[in-house]
Protein backbone atom coordinates (compact mmCIF):
# COMPACT_ATOMS: atom_id res chain seq x y z
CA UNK A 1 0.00 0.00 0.00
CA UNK A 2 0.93 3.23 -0.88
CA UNK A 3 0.57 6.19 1.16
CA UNK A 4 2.40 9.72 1.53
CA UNK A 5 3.88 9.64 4.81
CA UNK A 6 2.52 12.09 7.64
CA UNK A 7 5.09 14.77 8.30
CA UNK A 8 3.22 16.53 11.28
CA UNK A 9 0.14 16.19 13.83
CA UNK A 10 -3.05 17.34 12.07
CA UNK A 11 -5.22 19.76 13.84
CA UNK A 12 -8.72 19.38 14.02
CA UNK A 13 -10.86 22.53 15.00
CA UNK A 14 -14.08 20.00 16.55
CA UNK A 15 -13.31 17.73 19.34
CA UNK A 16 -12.89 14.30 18.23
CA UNK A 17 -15.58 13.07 20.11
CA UNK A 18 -17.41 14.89 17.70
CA UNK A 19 -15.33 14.67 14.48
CA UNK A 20 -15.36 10.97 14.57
CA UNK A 21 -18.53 8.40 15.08
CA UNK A 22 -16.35 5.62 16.33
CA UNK A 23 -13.78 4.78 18.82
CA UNK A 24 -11.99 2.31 18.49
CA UNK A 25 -9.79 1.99 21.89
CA UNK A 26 -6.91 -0.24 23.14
CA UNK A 27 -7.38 -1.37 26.94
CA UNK A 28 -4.10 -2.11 28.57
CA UNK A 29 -2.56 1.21 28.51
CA UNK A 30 -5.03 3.10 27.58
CA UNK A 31 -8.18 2.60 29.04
CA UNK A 32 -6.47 0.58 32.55
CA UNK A 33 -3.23 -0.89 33.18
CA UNK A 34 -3.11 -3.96 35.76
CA UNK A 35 -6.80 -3.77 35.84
CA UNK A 36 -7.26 -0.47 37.20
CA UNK A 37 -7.85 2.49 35.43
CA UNK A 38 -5.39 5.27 34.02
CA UNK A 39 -6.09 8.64 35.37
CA UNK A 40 -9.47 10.92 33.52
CA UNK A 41 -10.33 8.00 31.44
CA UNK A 42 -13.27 6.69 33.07
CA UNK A 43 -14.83 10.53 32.80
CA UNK A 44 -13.31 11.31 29.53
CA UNK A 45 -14.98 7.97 28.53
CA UNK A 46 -18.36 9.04 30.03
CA UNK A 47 -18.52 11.95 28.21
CA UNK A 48 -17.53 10.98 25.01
CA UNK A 49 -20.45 8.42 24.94
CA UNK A 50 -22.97 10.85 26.69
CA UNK A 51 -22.39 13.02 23.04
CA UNK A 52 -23.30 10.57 20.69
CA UNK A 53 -19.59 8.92 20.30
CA UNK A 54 -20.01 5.20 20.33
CA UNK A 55 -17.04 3.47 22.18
CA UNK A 56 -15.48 0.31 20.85
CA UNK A 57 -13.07 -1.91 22.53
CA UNK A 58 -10.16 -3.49 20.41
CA UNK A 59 -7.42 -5.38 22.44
CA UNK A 60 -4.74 -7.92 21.03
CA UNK A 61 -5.03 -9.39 24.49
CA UNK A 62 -6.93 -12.88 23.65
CA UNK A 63 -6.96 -14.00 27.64
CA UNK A 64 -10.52 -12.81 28.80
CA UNK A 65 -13.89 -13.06 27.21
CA UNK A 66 -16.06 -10.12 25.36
CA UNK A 67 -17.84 -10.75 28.69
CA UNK A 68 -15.76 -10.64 31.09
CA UNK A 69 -14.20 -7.38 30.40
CA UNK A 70 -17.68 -5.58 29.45
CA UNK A 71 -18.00 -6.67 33.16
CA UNK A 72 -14.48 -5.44 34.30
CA UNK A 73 -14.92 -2.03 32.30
CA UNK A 74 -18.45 -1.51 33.95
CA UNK A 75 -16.73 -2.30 37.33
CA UNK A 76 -14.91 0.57 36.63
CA UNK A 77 -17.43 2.76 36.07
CA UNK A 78 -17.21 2.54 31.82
CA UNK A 79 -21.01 0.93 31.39
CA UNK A 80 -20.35 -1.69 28.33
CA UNK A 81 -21.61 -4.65 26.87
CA UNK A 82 -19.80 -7.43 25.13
CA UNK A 83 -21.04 -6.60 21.81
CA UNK A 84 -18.96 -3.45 22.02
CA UNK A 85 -15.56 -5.61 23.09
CA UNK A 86 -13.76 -6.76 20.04
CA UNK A 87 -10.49 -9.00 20.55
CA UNK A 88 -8.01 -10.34 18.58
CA UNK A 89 -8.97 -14.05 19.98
CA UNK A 90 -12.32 -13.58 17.28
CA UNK A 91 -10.61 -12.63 14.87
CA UNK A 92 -8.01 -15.35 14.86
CA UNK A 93 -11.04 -17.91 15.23
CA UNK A 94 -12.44 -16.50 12.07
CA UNK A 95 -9.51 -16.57 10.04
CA UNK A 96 -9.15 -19.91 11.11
CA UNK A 97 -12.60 -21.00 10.50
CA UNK A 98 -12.22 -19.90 7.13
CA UNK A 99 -8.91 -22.64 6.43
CA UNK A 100 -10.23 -25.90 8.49
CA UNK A 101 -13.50 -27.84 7.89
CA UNK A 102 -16.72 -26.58 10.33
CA UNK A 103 -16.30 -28.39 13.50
CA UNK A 104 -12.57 -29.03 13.54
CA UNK A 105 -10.60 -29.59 16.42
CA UNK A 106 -8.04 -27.26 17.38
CA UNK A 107 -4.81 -26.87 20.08
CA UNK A 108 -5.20 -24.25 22.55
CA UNK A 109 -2.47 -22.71 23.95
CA UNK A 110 -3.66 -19.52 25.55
CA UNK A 111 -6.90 -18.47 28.22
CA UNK A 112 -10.83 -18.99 28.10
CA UNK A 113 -11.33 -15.95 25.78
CA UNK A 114 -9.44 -18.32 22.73
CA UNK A 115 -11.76 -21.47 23.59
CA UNK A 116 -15.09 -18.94 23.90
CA UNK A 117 -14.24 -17.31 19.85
CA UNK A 118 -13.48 -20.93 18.50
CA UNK A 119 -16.90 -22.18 20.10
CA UNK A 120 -18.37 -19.07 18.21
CA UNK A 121 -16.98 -20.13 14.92
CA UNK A 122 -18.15 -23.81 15.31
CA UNK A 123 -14.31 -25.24 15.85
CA UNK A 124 -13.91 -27.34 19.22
CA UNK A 125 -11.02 -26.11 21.35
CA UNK A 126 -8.67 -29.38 22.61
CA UNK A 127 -5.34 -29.27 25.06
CA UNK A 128 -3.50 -32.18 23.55
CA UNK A 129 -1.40 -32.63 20.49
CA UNK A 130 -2.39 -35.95 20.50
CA UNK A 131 -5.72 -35.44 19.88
CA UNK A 132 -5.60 -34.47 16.39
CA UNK A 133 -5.78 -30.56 15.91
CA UNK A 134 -6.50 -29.30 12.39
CA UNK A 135 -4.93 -26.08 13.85
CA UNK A 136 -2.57 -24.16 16.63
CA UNK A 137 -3.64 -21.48 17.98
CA UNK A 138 -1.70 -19.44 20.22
CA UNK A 139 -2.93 -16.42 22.84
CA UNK A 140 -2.03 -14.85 25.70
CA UNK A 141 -2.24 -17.09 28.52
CA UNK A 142 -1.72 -14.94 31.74
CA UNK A 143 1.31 -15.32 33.92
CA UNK A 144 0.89 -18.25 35.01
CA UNK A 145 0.42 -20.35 31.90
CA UNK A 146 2.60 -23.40 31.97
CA UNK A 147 5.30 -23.59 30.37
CA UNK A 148 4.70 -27.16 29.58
CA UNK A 149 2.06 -25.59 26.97
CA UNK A 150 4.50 -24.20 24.58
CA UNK A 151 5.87 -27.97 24.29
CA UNK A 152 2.24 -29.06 23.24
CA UNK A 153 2.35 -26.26 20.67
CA UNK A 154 5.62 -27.38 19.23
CA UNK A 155 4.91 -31.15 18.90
CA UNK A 156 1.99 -30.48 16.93
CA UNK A 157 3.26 -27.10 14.92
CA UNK A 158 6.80 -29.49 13.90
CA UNK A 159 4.37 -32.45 12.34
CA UNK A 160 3.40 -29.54 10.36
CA UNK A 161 -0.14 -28.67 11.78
CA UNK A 162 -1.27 -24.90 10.57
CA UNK A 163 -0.55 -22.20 13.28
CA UNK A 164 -2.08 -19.68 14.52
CA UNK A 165 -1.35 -16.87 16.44
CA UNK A 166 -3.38 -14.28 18.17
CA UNK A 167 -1.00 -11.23 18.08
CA UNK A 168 2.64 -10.82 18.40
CA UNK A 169 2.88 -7.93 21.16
CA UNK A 170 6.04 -8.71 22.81
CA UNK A 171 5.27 -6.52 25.54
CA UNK A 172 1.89 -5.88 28.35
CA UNK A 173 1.68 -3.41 30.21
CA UNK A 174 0.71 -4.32 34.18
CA UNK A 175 0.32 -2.40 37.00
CA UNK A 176 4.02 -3.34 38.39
CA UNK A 177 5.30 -2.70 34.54
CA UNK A 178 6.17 -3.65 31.26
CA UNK A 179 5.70 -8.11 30.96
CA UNK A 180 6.16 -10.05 28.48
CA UNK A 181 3.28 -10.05 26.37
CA UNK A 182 2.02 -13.20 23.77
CA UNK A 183 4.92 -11.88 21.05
CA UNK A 184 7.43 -13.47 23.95
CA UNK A 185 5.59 -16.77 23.93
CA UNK A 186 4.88 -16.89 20.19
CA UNK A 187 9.07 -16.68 20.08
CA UNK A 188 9.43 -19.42 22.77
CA UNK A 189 7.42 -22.10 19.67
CA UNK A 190 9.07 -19.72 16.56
CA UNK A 191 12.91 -21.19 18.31
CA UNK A 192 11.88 -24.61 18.84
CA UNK A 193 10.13 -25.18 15.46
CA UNK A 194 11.54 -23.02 12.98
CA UNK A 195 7.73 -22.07 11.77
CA UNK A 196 5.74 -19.22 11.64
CA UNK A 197 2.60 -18.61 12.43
CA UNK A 198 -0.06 -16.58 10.71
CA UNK A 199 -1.05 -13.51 12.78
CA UNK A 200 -4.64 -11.85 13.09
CA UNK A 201 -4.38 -9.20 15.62
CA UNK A 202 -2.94 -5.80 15.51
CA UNK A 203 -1.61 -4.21 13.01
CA UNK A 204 -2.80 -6.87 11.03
CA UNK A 205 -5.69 -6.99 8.29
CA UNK A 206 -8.17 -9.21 10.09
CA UNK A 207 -8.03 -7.53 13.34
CA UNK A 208 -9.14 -4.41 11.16
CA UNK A 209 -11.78 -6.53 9.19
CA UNK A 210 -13.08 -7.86 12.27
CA UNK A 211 -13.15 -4.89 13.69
CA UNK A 212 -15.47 -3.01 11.03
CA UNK A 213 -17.69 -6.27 10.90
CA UNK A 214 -18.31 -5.86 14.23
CA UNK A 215 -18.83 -2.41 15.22
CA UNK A 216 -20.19 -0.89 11.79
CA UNK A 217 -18.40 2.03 12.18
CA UNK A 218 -18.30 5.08 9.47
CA UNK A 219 -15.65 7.56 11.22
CA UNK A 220 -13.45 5.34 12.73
CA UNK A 221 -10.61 6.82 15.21
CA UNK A 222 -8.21 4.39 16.30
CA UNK A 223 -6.91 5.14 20.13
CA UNK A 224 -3.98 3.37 21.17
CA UNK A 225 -0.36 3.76 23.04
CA UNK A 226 1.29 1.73 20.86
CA UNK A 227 3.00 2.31 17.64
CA UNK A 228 3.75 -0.47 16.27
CA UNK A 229 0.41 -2.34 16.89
CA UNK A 230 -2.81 0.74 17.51
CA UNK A 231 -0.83 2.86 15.01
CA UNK A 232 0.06 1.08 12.47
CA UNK A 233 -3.04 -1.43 12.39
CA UNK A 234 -4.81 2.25 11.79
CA UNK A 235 -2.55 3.19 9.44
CA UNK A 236 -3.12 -0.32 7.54
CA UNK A 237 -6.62 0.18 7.54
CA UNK A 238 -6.19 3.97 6.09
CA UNK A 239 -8.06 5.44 9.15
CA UNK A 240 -7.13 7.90 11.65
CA UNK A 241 -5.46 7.83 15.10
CA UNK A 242 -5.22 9.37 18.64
CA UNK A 243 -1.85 8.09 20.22
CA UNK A 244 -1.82 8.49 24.15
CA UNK A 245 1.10 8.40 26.20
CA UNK A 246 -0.09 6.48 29.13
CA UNK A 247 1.67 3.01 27.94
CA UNK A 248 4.60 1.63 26.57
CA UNK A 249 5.32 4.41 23.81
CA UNK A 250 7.59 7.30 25.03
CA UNK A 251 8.91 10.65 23.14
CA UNK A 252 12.28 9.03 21.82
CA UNK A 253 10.00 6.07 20.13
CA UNK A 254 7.24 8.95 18.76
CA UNK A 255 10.46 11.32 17.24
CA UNK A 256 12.01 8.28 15.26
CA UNK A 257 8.88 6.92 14.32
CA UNK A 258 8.69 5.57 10.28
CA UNK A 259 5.74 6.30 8.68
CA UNK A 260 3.44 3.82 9.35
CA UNK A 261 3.60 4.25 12.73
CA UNK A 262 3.22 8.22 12.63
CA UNK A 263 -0.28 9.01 14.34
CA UNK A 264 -2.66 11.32 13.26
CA UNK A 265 -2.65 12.64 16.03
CA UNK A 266 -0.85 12.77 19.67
CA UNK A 267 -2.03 13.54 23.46
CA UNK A 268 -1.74 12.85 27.28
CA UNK A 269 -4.45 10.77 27.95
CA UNK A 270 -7.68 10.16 26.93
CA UNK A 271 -9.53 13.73 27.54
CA UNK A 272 -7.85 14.14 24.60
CA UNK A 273 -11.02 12.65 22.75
CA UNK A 274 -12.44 15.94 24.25
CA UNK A 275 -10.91 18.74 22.47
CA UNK A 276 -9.81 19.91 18.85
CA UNK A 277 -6.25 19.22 18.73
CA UNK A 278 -4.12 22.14 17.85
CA UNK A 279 -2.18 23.16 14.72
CA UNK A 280 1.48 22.71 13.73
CA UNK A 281 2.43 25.59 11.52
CA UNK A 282 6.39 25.15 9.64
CA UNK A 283 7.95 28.91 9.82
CA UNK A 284 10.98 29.40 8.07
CA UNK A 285 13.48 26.07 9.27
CA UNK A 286 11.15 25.37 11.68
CA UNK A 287 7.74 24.49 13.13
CA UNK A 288 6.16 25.74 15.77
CA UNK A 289 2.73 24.59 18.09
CA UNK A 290 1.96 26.74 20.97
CA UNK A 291 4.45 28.75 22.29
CA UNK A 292 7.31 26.49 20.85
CA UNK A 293 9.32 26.12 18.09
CA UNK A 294 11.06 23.06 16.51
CA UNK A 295 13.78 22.05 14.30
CA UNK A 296 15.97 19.80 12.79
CA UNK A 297 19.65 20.45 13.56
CA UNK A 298 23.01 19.16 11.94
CA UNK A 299 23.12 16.48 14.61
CA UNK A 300 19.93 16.85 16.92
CA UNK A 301 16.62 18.59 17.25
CA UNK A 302 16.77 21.38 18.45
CA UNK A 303 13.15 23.26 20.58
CA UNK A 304 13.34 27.00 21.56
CA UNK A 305 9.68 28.62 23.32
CA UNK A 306 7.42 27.74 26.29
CA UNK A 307 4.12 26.48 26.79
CA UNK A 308 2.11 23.29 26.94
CA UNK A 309 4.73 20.41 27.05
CA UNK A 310 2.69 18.58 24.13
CA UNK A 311 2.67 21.47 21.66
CA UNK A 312 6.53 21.08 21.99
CA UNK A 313 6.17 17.73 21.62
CA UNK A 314 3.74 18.51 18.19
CA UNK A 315 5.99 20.84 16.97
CA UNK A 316 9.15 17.91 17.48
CA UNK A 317 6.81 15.59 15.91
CA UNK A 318 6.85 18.10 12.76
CA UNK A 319 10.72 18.74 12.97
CA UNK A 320 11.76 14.98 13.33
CA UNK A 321 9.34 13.19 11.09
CA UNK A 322 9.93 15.80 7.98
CA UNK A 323 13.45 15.03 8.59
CA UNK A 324 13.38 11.17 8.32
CA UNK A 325 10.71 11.85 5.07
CA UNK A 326 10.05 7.85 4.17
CA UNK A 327 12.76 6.84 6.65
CA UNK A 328 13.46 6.87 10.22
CA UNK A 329 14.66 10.08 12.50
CA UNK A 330 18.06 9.50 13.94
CA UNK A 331 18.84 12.57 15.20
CA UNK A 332 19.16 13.49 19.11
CA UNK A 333 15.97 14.66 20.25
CA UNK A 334 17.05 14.06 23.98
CA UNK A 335 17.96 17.64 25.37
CA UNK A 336 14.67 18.62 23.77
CA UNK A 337 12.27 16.09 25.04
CA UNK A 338 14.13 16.49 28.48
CA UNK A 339 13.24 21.04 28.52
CA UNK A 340 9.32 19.10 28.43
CA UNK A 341 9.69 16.45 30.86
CA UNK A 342 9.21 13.92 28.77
């Protein structure tokens, strides 16, 4: 796909809440970390939806149920049902559904929400590789999944059964931190087979499709925290995004971002659904958001001004990403991003 790559922020003079019908939100990191929730979402949230903004729920995370977190979200004061939770265990069950014969058995190595989207799609979930899978699928299992599954996966993935995979996030964020995340565990089979599995989830087309199939929505906005999987599943399905910094993506990752992981557009937290977002206007070498100015030196990027720590970090976005063009920004953007805190 061909696309001219983003060189700044956009502005947008309505709120988004307004400007777009749908959106479609990552959970860990965005909405709660470790099961609670990050600071202003749950009210950002409630007034989003009280506006006429339908809220969607799109996680790689294939451990829990559509249920069970509709249930978890509404516990934290987010009132959802399940039809409004989307996960990347349904769409790996349908793109799985669509290879193997209706009814097939297939190898489970990941939580309850896998088994649930399989049951949806007609397939019956099994543990063993002895008991004749059509198909490996692989999830998220939780901490405590034992390790004694990823040998299961292997015996059956090395006679040459199709695999599947989930997602490939190598990271989750948790309330103590950064764990590993399915991409880890995905490796752990990868190593010991030499295969490779076919992914659904984020950035991937059928997390998208399934996505769209399921919520119906018009004006998508994609809200995540991470490049590499909110932003650049967005960016594969040619919609917009809101990146928030409440998860695993920090300035240094945003400044050296390639294109396809170069959001539409960038703020705190969600009460950034709230509010237009402002513009980035290039003057002379520069470009400048707010009361700062940006630009791209011999060797690093330089920020002059004062204001709002994310218009400097808008106005970086400009500098750095016009620099690297197609390509990747490798100059120091350090000493700036340190004068915002960030």
């Amino acid at each position: 796909m061909s696309q001219t790559a983003r060189t700044r922020p956009e502005a947008s003079e309505q709120a988004l809440s307004e400007a777009y019908d749908t959106a479609l939100l990552d959970l860990d990191g965005v909405v709660y970390a470790g099961g609670n929730a990050i600071a202003h979402a749950v009210a950002s949230l409630g007034t989003a939806r009280s506006g006429g903004m339908h809220l969607a729920y799109v996680t790689n995370n294939a451990l829990r149920t559509p249920d069970a977190v509709a249930e978890h979200l509404s516990e934290l004061g987010i009132p959802t049902d399940a039809d409004d939770v989307i996960t990347s265990a349904q769409a790996v069950a349908r793109l799985i559904s669509e290879q193997v014969p209706a009814g097939a058995r297939v190898l489970v190595i990941g939580g309850e929400g896998l088994r649930v989207a399989l049951r949806e799609r007609g397939l019956e979930p099994v543990e063993s590789a002895d008991d004749d899978p059509a198909a490996v699928v692989q999830g998220f299992g939780g901490p405590d999944l034992p390790w004694g599954r990823f040998a299961e996966a292997s015996y059956a993935v090395a006679r040459g059964v199709p695999w599947f995979a989930s997602n490939t996030d190598l990271t989750i964020p948790s309330a103590r931190g950064i764990a590993p995340g399915n991409g880890a565990a995905v490796e752990v089979v990868r190593i010991a087979t030499g295969a490779e599995p076919q992914v659904a989830g984020k950035p991937l087309p059928p997390m998208h499709r399934e996505t769209i199939l399921r919520t119906g929505a018009k004006r998508p906005l994609v809200v995540g925290d991470r490049l590499d999987t909110d932003i650049e599943g967005a960016f594969n399905g040619e919609v917009d995004s809101l990146l928030v910094l409440t998860g695993v993506t920090d300035g240094a990752q945003l400044l050296s971002a390639p294109p396809q992981h170069r959001p539409t557009y960038v703020d705190a937290d969600l009460r950034g659904l709230l509010t237009g977002q402002p513009e980035v206007v290039e003057e002379g070498d520069g470009f400048r958001c707010g009361g700062w100015t940006a630009l791209a030196g011999s060797e690093r990027l330089e920020l002059a001004g004062d204001g709002e720590a994310l218009d400097g970090l808008r106005a970086l976005c400009a500098a750095a990403w016009t620099a690297a063009g197609d390509g990747t920004c490798e100059l120091d953007g350090g000493k700036a991003l340190a004068r915002l805190g960030l």
